[in-house]
N, C-alpha and C. Protein backbone atom coordinates (compact mmCIF):
# COMPACT_ATOMS: atom_id res chain seq x y z
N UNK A 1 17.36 56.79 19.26
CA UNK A 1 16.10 56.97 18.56
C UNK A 1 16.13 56.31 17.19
N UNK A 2 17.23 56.27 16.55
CA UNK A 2 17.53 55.51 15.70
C UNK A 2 17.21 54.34 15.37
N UNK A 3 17.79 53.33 16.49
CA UNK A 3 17.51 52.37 16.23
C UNK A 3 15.83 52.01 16.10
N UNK A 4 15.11 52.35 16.48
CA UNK A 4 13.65 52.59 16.28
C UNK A 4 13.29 51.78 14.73
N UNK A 5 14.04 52.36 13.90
CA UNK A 5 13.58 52.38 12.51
C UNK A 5 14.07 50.95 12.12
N UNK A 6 14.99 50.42 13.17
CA UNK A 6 15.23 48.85 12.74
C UNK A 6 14.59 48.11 13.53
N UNK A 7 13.84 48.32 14.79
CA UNK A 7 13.41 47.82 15.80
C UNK A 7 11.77 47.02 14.93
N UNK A 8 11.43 48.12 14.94
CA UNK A 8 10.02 48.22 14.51
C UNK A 8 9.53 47.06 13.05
N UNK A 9 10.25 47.65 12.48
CA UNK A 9 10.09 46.34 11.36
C UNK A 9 11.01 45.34 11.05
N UNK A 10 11.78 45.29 12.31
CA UNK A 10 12.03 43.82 12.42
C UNK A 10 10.97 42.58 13.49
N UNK A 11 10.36 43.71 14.30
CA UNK A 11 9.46 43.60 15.31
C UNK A 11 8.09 42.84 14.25
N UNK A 12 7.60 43.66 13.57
CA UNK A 12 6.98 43.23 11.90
C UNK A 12 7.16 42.19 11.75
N UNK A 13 8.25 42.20 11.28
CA UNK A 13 8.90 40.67 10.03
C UNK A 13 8.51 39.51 11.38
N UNK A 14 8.82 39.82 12.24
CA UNK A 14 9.02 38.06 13.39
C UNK A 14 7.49 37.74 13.64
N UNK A 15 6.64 38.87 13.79
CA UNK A 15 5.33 38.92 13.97
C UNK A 15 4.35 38.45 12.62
N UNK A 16 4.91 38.47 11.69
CA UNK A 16 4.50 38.16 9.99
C UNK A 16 4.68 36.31 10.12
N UNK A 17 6.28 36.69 10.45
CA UNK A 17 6.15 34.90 10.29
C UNK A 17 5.79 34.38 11.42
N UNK A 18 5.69 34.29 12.67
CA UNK A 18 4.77 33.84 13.37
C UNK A 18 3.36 33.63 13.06
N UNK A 19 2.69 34.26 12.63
CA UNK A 19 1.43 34.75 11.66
C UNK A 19 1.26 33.37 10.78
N UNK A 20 2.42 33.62 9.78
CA UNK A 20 2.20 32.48 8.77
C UNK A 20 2.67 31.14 9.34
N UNK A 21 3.37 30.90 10.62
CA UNK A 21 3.67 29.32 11.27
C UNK A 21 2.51 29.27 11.56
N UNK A 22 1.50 29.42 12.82
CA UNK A 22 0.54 29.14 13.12
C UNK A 22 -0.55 29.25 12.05
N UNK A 23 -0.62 29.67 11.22
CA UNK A 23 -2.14 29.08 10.13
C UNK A 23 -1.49 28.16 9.35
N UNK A 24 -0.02 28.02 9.32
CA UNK A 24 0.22 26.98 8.61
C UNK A 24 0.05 25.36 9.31
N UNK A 25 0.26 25.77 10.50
CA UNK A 25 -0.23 24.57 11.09
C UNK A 25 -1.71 24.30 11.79
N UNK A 26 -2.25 25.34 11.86
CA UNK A 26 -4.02 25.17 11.31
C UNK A 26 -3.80 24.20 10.09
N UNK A 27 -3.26 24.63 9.21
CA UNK A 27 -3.91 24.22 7.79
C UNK A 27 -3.63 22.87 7.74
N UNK A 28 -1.98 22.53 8.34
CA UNK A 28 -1.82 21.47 7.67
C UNK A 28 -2.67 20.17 8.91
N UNK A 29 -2.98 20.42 9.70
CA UNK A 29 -3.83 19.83 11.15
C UNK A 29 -3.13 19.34 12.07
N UNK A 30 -2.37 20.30 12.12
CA UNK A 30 -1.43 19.92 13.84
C UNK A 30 -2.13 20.10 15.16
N UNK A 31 -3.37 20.77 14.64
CA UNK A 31 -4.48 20.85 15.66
C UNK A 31 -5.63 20.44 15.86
N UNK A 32 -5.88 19.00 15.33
CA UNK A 32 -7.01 18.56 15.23
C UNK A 32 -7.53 17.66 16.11
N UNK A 33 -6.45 17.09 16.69
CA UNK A 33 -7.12 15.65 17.76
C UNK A 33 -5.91 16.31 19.35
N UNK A 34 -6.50 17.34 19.69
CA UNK A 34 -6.12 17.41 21.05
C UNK A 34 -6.17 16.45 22.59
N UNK A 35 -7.35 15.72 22.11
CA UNK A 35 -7.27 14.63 23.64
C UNK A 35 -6.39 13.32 23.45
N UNK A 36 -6.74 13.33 22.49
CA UNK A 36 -6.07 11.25 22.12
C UNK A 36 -4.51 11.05 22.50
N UNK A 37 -3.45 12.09 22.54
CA UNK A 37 -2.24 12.28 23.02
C UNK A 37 -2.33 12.62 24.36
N UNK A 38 -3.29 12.93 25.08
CA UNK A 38 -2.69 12.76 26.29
C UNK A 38 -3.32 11.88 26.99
N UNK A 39 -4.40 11.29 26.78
CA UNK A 39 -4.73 10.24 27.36
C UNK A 39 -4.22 8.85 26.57
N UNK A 40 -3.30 8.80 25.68
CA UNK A 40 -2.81 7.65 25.06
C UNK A 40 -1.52 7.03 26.04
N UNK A 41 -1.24 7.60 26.62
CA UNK A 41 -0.59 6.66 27.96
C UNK A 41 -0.90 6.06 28.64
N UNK A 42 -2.23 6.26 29.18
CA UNK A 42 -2.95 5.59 30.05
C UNK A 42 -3.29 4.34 29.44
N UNK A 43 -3.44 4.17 28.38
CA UNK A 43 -4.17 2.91 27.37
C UNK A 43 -3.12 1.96 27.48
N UNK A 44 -3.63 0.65 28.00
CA UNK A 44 -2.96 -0.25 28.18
C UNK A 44 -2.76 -1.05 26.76
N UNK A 45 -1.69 -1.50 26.04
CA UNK A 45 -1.72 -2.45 24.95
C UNK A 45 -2.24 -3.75 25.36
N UNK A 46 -2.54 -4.83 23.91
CA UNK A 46 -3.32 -5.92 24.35
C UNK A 46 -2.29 -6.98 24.26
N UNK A 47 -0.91 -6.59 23.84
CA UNK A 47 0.27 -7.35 23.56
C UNK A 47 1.01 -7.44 24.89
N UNK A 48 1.90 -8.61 25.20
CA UNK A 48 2.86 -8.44 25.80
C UNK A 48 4.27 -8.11 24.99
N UNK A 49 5.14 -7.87 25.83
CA UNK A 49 6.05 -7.25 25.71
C UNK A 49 7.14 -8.71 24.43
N UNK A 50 6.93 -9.94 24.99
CA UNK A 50 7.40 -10.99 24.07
C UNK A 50 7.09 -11.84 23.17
N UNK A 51 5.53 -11.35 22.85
CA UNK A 51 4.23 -11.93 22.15
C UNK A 51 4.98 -12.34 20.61
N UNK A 52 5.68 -11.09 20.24
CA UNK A 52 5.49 -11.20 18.64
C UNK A 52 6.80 -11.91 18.65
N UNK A 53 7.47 -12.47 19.38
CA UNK A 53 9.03 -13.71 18.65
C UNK A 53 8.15 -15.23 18.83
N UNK A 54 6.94 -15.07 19.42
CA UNK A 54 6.62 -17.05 19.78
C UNK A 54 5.53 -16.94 18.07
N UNK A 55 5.91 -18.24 18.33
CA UNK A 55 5.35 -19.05 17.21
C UNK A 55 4.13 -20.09 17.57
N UNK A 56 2.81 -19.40 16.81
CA UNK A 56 1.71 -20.10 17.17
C UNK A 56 1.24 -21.50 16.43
């Protein structure tokens, strides 16, 4: 029963900072452009792969 009294507000504390990770990454905008990463594979580049060593 004891342990209770360490359970609980350590249960707190992990739940606090979880709390403050996620609005911190609201804030800083780790959540702002959800589509463009997963459809950015599909996007073909306009370069080839040996374009940038030739000399125009």
């Amino acid at each position: 029963m004891s342990i209770l009294y360490v359970l609980i507000p350590l249960a707190l504390l992990i739940l606090a900072v979880a709390v403050w990770a996620f609005f911190w990454a609201v804030g800083s905008g780790q959540f702002d452009d959800l589509d463009t990463p997963a459809v950015r594979i599909l996007m073909d580049d306009d370069k080839n792969p040996g374009d940038e060593n030739k000399n125009d």
